[in-house]
C-alpha atoms as a PDB file:
ATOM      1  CA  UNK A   1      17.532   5.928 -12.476  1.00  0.00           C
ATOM      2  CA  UNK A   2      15.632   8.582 -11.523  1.00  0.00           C
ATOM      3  CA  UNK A   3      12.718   7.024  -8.528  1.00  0.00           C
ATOM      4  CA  UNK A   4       9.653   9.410  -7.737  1.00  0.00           C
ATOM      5  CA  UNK A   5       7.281   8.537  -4.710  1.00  0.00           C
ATOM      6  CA  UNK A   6       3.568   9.709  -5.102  1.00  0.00           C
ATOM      7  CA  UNK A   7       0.153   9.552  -4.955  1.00  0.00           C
ATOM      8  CA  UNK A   8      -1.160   7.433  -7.519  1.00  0.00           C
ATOM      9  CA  UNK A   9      -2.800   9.378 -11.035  1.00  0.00           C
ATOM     10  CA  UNK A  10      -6.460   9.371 -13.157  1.00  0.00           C
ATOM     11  CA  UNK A  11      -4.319   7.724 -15.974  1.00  0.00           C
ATOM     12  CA  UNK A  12      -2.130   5.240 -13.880  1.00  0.00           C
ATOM     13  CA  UNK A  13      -4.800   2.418 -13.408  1.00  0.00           C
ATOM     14  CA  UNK A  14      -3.992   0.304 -16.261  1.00  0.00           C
ATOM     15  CA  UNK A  15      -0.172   0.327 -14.767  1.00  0.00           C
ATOM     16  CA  UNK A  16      -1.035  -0.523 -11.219  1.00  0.00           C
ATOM     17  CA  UNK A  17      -3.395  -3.108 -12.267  1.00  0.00           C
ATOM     18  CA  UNK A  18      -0.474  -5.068 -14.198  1.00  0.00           C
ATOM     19  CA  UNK A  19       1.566  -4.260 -11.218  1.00  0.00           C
ATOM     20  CA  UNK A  20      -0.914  -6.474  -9.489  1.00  0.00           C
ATOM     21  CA  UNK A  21      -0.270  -8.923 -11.249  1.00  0.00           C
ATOM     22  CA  UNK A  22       3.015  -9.637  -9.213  1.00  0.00           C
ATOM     23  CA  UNK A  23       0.747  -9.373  -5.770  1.00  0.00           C
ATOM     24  CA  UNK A  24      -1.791 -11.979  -6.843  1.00  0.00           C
ATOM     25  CA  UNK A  25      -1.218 -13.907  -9.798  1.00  0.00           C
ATOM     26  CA  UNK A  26      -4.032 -15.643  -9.795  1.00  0.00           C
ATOM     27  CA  UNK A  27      -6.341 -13.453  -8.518  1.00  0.00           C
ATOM     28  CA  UNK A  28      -9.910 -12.746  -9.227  1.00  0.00           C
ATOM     29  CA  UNK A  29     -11.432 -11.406 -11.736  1.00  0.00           C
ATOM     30  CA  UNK A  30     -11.635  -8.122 -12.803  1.00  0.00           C
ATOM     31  CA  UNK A  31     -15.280  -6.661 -12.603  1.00  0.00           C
ATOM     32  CA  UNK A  32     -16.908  -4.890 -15.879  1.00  0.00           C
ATOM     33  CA  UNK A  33     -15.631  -1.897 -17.224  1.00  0.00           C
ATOM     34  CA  UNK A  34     -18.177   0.690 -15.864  1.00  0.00           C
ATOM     35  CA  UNK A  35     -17.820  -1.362 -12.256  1.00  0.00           C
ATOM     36  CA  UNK A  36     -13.709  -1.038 -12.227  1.00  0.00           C
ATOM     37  CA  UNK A  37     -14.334   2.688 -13.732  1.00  0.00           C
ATOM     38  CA  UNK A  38     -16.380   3.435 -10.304  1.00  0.00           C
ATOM     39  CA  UNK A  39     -14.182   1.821  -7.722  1.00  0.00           C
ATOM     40  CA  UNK A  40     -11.053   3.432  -9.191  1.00  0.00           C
ATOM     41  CA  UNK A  41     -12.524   7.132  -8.819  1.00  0.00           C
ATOM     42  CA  UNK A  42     -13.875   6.417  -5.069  1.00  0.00           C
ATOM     43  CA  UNK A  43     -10.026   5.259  -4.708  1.00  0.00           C
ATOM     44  CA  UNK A  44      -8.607   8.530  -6.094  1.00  0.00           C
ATOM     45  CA  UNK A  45     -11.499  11.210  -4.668  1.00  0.00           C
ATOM     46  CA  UNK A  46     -11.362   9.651  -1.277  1.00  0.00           C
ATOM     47  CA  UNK A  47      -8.823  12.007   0.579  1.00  0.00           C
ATOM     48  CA  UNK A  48      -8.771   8.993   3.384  1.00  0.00           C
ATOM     49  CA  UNK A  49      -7.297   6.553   1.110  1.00  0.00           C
ATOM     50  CA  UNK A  50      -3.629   7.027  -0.261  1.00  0.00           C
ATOM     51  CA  UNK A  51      -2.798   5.050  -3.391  1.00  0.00           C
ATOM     52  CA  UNK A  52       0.889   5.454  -3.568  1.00  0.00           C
ATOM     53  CA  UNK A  53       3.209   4.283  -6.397  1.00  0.00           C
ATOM     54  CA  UNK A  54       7.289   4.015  -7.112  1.00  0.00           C
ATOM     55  CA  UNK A  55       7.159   5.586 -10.464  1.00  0.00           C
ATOM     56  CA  UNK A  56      11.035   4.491 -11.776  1.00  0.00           C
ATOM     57  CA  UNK A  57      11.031   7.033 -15.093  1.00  0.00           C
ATOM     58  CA  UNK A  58       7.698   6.356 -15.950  1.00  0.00           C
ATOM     59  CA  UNK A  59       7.229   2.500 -14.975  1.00  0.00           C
ATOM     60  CA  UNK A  60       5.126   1.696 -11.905  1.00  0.00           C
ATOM     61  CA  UNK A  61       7.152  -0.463 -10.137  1.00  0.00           C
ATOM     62  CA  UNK A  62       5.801  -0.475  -6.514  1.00  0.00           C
ATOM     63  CA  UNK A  63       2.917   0.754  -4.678  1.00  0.00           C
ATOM     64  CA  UNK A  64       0.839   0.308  -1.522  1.00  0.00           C
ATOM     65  CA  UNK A  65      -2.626   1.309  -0.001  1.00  0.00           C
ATOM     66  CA  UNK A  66      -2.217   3.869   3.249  1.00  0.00           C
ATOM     67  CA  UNK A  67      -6.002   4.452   4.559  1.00  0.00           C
ATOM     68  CA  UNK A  68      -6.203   6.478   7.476  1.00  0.00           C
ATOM     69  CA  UNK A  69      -9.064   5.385   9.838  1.00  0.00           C
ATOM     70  CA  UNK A  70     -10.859   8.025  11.873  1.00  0.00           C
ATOM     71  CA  UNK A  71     -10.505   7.369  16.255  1.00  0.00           C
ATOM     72  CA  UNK A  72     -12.463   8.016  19.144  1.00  0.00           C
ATOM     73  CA  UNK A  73      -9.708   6.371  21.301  1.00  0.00           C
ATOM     74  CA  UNK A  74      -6.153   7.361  21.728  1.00  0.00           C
ATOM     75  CA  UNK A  75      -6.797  11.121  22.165  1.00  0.00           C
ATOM     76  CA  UNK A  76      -9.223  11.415  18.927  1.00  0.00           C
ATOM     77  CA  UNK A  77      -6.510  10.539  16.792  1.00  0.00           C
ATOM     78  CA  UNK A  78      -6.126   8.498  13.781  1.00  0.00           C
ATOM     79  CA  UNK A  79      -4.393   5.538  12.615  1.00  0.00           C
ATOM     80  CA  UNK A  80      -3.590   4.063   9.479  1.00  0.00           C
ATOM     81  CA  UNK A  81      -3.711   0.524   7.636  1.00  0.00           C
ATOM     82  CA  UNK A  82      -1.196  -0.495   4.808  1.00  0.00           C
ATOM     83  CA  UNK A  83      -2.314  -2.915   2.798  1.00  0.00           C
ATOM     84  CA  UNK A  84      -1.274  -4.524  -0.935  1.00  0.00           C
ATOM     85  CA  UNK A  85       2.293  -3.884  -0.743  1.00  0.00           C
ATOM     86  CA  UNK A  86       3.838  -4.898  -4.341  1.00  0.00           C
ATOM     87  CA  UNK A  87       7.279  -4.367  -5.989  1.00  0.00           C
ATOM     88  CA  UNK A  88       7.729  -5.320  -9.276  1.00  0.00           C
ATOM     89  CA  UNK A  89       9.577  -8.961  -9.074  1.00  0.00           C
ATOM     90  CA  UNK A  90      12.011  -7.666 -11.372  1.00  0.00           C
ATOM     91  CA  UNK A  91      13.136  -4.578  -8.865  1.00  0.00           C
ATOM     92  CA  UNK A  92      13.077  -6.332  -5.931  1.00  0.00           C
ATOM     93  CA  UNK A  93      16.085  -6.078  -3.039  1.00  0.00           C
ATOM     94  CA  UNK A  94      16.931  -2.322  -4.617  1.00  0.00           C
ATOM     95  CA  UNK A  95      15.610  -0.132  -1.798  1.00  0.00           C
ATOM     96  CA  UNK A  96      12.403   0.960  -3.698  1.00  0.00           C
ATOM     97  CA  UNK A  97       9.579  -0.412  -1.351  1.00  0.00           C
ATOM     98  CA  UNK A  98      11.908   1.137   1.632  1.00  0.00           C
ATOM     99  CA  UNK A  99      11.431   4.289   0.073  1.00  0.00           C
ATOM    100  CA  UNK A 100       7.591   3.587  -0.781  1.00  0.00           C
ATOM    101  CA  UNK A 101       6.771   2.510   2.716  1.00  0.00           C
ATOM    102  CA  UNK A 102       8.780   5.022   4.557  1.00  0.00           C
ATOM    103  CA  UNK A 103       6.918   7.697   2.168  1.00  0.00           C
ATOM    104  CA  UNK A 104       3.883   6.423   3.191  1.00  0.00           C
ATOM    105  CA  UNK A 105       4.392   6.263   7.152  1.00  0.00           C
ATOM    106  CA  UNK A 106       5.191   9.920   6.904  1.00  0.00           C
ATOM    107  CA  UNK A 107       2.300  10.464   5.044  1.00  0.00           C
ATOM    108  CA  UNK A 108       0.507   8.811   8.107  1.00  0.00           C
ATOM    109  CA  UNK A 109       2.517  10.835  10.674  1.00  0.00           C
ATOM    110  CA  UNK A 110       1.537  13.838   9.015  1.00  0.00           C
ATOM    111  CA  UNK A 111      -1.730  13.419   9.834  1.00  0.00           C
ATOM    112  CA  UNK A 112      -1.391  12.771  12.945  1.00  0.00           C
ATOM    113  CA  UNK A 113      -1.440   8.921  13.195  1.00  0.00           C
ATOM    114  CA  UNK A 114      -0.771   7.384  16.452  1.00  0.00           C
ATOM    115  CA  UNK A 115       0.095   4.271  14.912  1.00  0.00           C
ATOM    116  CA  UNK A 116       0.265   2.522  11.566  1.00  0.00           C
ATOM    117  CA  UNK A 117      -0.365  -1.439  10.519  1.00  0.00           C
ATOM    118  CA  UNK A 118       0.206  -3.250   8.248  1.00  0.00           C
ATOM    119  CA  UNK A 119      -0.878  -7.086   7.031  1.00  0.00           C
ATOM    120  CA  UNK A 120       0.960  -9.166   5.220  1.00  0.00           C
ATOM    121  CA  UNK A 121      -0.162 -12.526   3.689  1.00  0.00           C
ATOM    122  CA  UNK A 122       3.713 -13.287   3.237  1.00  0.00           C
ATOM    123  CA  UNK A 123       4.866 -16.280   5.307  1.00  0.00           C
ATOM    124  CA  UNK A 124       8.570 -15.652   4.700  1.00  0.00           C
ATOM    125  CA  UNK A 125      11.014 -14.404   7.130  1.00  0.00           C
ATOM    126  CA  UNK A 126      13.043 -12.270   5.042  1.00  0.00           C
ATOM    127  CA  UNK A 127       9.983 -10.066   4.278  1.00  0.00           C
ATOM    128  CA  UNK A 128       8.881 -10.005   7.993  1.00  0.00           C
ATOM    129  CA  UNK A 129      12.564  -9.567   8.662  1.00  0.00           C
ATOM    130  CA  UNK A 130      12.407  -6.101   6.207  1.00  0.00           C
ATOM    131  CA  UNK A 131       8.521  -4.839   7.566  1.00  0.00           C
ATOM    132  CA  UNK A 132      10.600  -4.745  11.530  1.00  0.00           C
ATOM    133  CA  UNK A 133      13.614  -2.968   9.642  1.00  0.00           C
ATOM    134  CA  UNK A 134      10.733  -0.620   8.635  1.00  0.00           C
ATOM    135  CA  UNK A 135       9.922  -0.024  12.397  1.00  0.00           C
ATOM    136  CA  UNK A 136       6.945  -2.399  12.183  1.00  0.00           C
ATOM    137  CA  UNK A 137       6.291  -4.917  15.380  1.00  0.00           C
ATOM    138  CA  UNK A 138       5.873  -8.143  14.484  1.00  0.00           C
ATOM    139  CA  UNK A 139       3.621  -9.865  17.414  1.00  0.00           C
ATOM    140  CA  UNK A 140       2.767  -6.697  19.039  1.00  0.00           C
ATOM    141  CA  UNK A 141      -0.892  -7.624  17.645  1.00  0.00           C
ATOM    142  CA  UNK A 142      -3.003 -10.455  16.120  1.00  0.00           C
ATOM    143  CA  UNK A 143      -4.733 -10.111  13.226  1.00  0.00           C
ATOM    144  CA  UNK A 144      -7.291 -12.061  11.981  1.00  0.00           C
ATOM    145  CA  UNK A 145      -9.086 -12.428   8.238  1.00  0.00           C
ATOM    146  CA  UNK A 146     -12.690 -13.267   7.897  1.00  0.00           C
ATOM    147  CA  UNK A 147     -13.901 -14.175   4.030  1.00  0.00           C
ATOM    148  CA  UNK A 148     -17.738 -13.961   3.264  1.00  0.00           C
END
């Protein structure tokens, strides 16, 4: 089993987007082609946004967003927001959204983060109990979600 960490790829869309499909499985639909073509090269030419995959020899089988968010406060420096954390339901409990999320906090601490969050929709204690494992603070914050 050989497990690589990276950024996500031009040709890796189609993947992630059936990856997806274990984050939301009844999620929205998918805008036209030319729409979905546009969003997906913002993603991948913005250098503040930091698609990141578990490629397991060749098959996406994880990924999460890392954006890092510009700061006035906290000595000018940045922080950074995971969101859409997915692993592949059948890879779960095998250490490979550890890895992913660990890769991505040092991504974060690399440039010069002061703090990273993350939201989860996930009610369950088992994956709050593995985000604190990560380091993350359950509590430490609020969030709150706002749809139009």
């Amino acid at each position: 089993m050989e497990l690589q960490v990276r950024n996500v790829r031009q040709d890796d869309l189609e993947a992630l987007l059936d990856l997806y499909h274990h984050l939301h499985a009844t999620d929205a639909a998918l805008p036209e082609e030319p729409t979905l073509r546009r969003v997906w090269e913002e993603i991948l030419s913005d250098p503040k946004v930091h698609c990141l995959v578990a490629d397991l020899n060749g098959e996406l089988v994880a990924s999460c967003i890392l954006v890092i968010i510009p700061n006035l406060t906290r000595g000018a420096r940045p922080y950074g927001l995971i969101e859409n954390v997915i692993t592949h339901a059948a890879h779960r409990r095998q250490g490979i959204a550890t890895q992913l999320l660990r890769y991505a906090l040092q991504a974060a601490w690399s440039q010069n983060c002061y703090k990273v969050m993350l939201l989860t929709g996930r009610k369950s204690e088992g994956v709050h109990e593995f985000y604190e494992k990560l380091g993350f603070v359950k509590g430490e914050k609020t969030g709150f979600v706002v749809r139009p």
